[in-house]
Protein backbone atom coordinates (compact mmCIF):
# COMPACT_ATOMS: atom_id res chain seq x y z
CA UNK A 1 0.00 0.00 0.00
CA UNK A 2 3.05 2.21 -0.76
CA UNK A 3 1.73 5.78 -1.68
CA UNK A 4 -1.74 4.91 0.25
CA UNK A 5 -3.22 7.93 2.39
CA UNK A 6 -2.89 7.77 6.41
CA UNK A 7 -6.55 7.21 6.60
CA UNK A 8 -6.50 4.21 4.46
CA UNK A 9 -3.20 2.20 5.85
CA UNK A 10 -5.02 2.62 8.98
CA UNK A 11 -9.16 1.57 8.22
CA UNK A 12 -6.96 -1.59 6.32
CA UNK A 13 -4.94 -2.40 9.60
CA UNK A 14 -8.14 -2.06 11.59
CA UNK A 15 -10.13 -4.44 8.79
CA UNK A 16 -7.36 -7.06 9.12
CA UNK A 17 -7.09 -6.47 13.09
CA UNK A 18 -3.26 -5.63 12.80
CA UNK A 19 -0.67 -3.08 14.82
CA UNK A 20 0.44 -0.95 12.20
CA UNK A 21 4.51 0.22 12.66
CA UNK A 22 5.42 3.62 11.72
CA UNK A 23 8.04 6.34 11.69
CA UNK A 24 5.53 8.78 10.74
CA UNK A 25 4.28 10.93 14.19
CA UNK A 26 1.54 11.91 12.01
CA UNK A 27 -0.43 8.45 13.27
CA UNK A 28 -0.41 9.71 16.68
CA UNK A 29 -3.15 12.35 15.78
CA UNK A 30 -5.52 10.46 13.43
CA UNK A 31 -5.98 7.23 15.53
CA UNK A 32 -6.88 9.71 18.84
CA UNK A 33 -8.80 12.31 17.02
CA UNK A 34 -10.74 10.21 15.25
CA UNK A 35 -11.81 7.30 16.52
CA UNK A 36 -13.38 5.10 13.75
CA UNK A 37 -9.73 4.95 12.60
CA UNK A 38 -8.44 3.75 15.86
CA UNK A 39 -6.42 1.02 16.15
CA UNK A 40 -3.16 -0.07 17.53
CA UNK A 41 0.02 1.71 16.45
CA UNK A 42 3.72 1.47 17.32
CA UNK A 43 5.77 4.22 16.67
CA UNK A 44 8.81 4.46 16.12
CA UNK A 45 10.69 7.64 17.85
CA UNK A 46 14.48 6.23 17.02
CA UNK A 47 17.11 6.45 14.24
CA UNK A 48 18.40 3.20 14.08
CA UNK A 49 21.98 2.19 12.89
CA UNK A 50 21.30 -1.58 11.74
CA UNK A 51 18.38 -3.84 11.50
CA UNK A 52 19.00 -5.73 14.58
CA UNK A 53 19.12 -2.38 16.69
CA UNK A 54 15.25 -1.92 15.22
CA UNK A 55 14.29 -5.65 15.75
CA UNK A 56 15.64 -5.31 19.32
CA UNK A 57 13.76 -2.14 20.18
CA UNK A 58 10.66 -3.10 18.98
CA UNK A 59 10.54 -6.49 20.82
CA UNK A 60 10.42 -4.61 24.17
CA UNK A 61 6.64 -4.08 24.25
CA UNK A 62 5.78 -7.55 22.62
CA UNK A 63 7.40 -8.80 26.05
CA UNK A 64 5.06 -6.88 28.57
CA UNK A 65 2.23 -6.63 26.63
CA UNK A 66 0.34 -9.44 24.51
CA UNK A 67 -0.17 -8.72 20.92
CA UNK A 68 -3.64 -7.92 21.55
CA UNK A 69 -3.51 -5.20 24.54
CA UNK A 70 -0.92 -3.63 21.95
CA UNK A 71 -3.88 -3.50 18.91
CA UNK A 72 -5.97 -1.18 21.62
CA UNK A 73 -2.54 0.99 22.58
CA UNK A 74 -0.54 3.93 20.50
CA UNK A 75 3.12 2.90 21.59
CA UNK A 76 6.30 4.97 21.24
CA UNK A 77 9.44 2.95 20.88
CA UNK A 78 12.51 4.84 21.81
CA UNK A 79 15.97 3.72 22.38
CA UNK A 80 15.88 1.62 25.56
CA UNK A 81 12.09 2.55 26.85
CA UNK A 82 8.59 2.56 24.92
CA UNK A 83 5.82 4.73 26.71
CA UNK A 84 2.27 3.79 25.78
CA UNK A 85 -1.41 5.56 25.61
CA UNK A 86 -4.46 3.98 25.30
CA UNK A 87 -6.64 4.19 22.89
CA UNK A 88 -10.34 3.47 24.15
């Protein structure tokens, strides 16, 4: 869905009952301003230097929280913490 609107990535993760993972902050906005959209989101507030730095980052919150809590939570992954909101 390369090229696909905000909105839409979003209504397509909440069809499919996904987490969608972004580096765009923009995500933040839409899924608590507008709630039909709402669905979990993990975002990623880091520059990483190599793919394992990212894959080890971003298995933090899968370790506290069950992949399910995470679809109802808007998660920011930083380098050695994540902070979470919820959603509903």
């Amino acid at each position: 869905m390369q090229g696909a609107k905000d909105e839409d990535l979003l209504r397509k993760a909440k069809l499919e009952k996904r987490l969608l993972i972004t580096r765009d902050k923009d995500f933040g906005t839409l899924v608590f301003l507008n709630k039909e959209l709402s669905t979990g989101v993990i975002f990623l507030k880091i520059t990483p230097v190599t793919i394992m730095e990212v894959h080890r980052e971003i298995h933090r919150p899968f370790k506290e929280h069950k992949e399910e809590a995470l679809k109802s939570l808007f998660c920011v992954v930083e380098p050695h913490r994540h902070r979470i909101r919820y959603l509903r």
